[in-house]
C-alpha atoms as a PDB file:
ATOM      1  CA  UNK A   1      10.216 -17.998   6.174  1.00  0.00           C
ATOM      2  CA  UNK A   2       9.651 -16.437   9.860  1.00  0.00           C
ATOM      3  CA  UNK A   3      10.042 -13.040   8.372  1.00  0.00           C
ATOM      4  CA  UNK A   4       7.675 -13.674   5.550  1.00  0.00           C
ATOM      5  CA  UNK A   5       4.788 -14.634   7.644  1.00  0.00           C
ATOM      6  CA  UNK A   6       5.116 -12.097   9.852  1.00  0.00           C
ATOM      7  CA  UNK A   7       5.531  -9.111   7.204  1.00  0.00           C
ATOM      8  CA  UNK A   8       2.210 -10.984   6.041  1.00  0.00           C
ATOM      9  CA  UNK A   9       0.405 -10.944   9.356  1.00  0.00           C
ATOM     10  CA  UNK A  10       1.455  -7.273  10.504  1.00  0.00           C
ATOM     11  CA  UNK A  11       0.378  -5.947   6.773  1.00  0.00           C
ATOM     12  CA  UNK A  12      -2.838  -7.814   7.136  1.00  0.00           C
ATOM     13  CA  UNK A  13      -3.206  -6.695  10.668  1.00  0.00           C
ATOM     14  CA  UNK A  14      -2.259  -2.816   9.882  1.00  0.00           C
ATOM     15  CA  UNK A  15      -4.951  -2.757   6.515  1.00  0.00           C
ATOM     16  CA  UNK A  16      -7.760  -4.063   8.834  1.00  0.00           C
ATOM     17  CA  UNK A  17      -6.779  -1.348  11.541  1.00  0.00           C
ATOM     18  CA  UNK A  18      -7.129   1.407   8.906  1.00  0.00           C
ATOM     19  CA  UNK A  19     -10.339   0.148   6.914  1.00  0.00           C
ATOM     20  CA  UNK A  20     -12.251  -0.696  10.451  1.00  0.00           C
ATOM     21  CA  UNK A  21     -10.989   1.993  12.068  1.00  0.00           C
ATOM     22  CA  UNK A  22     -12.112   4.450   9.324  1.00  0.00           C
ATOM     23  CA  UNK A  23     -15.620   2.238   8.727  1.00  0.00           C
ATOM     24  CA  UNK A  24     -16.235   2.635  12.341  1.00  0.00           C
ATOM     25  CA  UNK A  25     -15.461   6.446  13.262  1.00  0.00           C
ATOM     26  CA  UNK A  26     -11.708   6.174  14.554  1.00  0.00           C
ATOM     27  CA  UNK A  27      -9.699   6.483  11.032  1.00  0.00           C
ATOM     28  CA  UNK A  28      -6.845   7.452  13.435  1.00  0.00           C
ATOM     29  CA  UNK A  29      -6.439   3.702  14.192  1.00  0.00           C
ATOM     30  CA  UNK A  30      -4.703   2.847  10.720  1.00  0.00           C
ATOM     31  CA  UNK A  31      -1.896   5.349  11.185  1.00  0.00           C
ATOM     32  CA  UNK A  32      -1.658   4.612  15.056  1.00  0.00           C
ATOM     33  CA  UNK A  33      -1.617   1.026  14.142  1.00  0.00           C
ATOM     34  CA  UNK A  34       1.491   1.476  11.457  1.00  0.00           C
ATOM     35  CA  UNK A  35       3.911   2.823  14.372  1.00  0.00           C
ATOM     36  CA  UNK A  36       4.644  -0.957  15.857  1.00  0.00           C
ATOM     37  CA  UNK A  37       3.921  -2.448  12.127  1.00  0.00           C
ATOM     38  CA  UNK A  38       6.888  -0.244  10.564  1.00  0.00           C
ATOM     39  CA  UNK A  39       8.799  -0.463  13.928  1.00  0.00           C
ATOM     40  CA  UNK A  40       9.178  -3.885  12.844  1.00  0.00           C
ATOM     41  CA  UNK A  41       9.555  -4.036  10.024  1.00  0.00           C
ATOM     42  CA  UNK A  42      12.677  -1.547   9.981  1.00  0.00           C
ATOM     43  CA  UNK A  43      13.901  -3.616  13.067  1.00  0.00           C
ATOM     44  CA  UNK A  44      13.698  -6.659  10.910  1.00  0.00           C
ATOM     45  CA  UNK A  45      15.485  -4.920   7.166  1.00  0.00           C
ATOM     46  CA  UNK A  46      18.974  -5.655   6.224  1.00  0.00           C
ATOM     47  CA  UNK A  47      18.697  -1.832   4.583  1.00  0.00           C
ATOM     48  CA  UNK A  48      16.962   0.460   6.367  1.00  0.00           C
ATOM     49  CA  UNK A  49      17.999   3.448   4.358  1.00  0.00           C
ATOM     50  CA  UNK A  50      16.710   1.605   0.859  1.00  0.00           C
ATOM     51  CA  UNK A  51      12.878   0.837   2.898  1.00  0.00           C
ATOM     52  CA  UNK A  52      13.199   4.384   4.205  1.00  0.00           C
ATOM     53  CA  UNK A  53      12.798   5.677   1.383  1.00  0.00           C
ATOM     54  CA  UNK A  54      11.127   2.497  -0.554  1.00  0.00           C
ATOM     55  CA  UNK A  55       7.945   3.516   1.880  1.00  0.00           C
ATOM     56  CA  UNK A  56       8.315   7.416   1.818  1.00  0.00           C
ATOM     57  CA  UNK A  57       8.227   7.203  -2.169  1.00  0.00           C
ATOM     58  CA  UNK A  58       5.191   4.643  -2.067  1.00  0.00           C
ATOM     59  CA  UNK A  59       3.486   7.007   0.562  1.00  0.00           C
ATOM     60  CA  UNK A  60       4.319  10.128  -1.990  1.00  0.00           C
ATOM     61  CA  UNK A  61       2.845   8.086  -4.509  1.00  0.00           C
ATOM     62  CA  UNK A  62      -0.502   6.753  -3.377  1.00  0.00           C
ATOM     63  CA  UNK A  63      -1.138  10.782  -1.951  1.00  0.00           C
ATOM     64  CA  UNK A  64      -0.947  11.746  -5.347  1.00  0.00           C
ATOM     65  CA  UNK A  65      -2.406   8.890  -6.855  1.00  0.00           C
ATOM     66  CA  UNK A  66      -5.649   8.595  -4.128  1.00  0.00           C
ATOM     67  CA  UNK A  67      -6.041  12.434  -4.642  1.00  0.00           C
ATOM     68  CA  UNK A  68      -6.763  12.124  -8.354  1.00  0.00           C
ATOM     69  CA  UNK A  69      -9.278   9.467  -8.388  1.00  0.00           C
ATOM     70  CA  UNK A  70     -11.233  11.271  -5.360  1.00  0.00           C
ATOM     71  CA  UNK A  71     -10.814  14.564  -7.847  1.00  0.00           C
ATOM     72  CA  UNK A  72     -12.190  12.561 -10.746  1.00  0.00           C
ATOM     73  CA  UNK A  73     -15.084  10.976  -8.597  1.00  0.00           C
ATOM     74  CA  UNK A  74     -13.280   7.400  -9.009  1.00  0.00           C
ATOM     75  CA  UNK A  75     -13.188   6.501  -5.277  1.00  0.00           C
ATOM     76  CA  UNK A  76     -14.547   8.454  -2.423  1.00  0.00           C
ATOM     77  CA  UNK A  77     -12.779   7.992   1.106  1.00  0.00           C
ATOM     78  CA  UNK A  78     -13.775   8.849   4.249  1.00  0.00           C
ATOM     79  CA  UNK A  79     -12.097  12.056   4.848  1.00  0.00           C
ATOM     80  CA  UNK A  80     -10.042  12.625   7.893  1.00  0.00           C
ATOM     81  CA  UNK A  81      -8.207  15.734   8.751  1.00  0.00           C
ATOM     82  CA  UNK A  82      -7.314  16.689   4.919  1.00  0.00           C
ATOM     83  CA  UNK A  83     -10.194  17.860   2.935  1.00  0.00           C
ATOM     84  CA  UNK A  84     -11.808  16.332  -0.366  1.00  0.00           C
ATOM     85  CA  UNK A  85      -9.992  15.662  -2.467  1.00  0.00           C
ATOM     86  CA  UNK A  86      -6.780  15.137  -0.667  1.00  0.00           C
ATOM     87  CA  UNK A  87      -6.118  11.533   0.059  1.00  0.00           C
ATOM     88  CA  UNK A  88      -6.401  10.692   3.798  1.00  0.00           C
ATOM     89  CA  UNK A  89      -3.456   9.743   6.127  1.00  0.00           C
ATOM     90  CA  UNK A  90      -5.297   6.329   6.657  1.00  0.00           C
ATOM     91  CA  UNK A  91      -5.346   5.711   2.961  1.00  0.00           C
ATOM     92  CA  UNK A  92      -1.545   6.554   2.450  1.00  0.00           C
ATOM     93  CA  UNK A  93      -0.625   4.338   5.501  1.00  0.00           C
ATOM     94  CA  UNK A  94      -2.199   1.611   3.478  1.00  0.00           C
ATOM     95  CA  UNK A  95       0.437   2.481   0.685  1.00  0.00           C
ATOM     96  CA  UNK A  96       3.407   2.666   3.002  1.00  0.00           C
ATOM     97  CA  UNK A  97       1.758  -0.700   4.649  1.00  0.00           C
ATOM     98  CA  UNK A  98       2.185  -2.578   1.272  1.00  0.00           C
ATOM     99  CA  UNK A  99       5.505  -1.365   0.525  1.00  0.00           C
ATOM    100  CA  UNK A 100       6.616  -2.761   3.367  1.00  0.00           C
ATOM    101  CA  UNK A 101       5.963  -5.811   1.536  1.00  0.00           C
ATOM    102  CA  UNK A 102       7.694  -5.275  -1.283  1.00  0.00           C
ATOM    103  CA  UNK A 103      11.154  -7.157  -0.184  1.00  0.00           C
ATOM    104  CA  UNK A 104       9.625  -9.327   2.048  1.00  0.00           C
ATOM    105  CA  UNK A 105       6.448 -11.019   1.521  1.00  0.00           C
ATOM    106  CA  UNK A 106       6.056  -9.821  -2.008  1.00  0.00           C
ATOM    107  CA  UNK A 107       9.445 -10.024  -2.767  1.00  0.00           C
ATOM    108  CA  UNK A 108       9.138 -13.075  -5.465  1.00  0.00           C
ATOM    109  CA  UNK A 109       7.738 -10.374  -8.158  1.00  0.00           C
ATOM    110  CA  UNK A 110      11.286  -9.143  -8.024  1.00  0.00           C
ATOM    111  CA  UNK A 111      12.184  -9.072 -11.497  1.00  0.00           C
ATOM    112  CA  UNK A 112       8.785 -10.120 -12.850  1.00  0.00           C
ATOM    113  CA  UNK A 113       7.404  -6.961 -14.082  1.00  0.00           C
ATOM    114  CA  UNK A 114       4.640  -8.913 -16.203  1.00  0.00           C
ATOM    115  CA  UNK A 115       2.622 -10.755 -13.034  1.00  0.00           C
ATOM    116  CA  UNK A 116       3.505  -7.926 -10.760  1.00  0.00           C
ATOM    117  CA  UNK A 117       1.117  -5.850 -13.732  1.00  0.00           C
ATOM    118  CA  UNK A 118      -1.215  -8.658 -13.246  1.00  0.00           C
ATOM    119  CA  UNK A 119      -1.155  -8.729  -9.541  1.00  0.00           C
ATOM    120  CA  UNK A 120      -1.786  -5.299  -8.670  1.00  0.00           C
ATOM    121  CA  UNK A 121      -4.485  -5.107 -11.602  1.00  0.00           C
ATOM    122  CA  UNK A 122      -6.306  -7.634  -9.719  1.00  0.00           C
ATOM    123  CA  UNK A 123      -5.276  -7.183  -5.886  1.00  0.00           C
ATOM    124  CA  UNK A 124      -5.489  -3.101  -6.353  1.00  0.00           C
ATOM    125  CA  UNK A 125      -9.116  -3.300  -7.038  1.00  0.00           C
ATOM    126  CA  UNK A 126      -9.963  -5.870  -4.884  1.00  0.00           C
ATOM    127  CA  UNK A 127      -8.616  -4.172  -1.959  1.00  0.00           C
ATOM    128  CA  UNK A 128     -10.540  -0.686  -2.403  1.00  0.00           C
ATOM    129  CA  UNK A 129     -13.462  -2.805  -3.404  1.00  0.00           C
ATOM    130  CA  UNK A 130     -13.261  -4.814  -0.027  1.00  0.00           C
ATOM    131  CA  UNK A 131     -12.396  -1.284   2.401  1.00  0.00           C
ATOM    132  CA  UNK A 132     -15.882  -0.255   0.230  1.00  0.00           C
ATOM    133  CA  UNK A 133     -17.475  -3.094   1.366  1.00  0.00           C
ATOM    134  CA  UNK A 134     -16.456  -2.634   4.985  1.00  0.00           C
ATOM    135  CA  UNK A 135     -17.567   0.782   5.130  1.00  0.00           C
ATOM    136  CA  UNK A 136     -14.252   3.206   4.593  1.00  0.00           C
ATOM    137  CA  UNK A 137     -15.571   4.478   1.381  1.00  0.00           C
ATOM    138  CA  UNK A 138     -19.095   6.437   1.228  1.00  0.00           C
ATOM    139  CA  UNK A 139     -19.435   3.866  -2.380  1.00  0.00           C
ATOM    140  CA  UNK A 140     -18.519   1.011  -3.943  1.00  0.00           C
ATOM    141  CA  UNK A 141     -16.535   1.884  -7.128  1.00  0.00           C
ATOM    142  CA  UNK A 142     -18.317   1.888 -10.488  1.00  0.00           C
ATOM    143  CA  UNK A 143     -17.235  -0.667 -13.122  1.00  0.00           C
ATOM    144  CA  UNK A 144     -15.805   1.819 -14.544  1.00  0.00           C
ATOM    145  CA  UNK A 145     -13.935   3.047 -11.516  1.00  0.00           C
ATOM    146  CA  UNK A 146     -12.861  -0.730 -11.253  1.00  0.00           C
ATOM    147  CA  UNK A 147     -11.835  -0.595 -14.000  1.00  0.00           C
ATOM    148  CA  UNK A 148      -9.507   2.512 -14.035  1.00  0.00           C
ATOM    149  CA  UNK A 149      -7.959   1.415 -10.688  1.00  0.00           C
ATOM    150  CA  UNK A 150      -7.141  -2.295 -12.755  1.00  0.00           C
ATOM    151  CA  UNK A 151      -5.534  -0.042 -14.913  1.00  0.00           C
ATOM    152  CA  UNK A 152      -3.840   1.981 -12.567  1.00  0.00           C
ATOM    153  CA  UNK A 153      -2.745  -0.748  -9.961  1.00  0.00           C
ATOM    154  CA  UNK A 154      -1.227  -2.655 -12.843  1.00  0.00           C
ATOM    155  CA  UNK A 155       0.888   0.371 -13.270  1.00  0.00           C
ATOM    156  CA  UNK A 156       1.537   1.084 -10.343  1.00  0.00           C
ATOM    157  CA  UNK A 157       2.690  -2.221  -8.825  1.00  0.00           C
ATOM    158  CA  UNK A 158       5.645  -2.992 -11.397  1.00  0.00           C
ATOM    159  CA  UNK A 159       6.835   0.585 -10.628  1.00  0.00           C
ATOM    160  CA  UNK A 160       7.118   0.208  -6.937  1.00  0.00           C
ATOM    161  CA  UNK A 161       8.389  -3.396  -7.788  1.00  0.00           C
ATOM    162  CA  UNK A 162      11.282  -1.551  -9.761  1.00  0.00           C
ATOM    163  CA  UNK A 163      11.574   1.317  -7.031  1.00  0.00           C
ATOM    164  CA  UNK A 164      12.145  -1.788  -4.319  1.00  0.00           C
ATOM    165  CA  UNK A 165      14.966  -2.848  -6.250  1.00  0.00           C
ATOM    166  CA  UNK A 166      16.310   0.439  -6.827  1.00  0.00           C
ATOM    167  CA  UNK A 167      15.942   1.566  -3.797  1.00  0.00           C
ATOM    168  CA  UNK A 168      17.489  -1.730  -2.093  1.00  0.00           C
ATOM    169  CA  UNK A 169      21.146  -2.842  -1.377  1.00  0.00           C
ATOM    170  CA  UNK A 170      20.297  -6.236   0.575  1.00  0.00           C
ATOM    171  CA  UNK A 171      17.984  -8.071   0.308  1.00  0.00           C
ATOM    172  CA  UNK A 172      18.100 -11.129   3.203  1.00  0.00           C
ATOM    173  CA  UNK A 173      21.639 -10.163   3.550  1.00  0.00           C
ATOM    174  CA  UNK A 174      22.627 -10.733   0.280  1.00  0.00           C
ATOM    175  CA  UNK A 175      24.470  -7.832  -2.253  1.00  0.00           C
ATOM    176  CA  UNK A 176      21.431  -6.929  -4.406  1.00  0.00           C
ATOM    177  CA  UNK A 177      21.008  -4.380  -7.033  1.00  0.00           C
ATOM    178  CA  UNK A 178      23.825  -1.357  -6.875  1.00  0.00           C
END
């Protein structure tokens, strides 16, 4: 249970660090602020290897992902150091930041590829709605744009659900998935 609240603290702490950061002029603060987060949370893994590449694939991901909803006007990040429409490093730290979820705090959607849909349907928007709201974005997204990222999100969560498990040999110590 230790491990769970504290994969929930440093993710909450490391999202907060990039939104704030970027609201307030210092968008280097996110990725600064994932060095110690990650640190952890590879000190802490039973598989490093399997989160290794768990985050680098959810990092991948979320470029590509971010990158074509800032192309089709969908969301619109403060840019920093790659131009428009090239998803910032803040914003793919906050992909690589929930991955490192994924077999720890999140790690009871294992398996449930339905409610992991609904989750990140609901969560996915509500988190780029609240970094809007705190002033990382230069807009709140439409209802449509809500929309699409519902749509996207539920995607996207059972897949990195499924790439977790894939990607994973323990999980708290026990023989998992290969």
């Amino acid at each position: 249970m230790g491990k769970r609240i504290l994969n929930v603290v440093l993710f909450q702490a490391a999202w907060f660090a990039a939104v704030l950061g970027t609201a307030h002029g210092t968008p280097w603060l996110g990725p600064l602020a994932m060095l110690p987060v990650l640190g952890t949370h590879l000190t802490l893994t039973d598989d490093r290897a399997g989160e290794l590449k768990l985050l680098a694939a959810a990092g991948i991901l979320g470029f590509f992902y971010d990158t074509a909803l800032v192309s089709f006007g969908i969301f619109t990040p403060l840019q920093h150091l790659l131009p428009r429409p090239f998803s910032p490093p803040w914003m793919i730290c906050l992909w690589i930041n929930f991955a490192a979820t994924l077999n720890v705090s999140m790690a009871w959607l294992r398996g449930r590829y339905l409610v992991a849909a609904v989750f990140g349907a609901v969560g996915g928007p509500l988190a780029y709605y609240s970094g809007a709201k705190l002033g990382a974005t230069e807009a709140l997204p439409s209802t449509n744009g809500m929309l699409l990222l519902a749509l996207g999100w539920g995607i996207i969560t059972p897949l990195l659900i499924w790439l977790a498990k894939v990607f994973s040999i323990k999980v708290y110590g026990t023989v998992c998935c290969k």
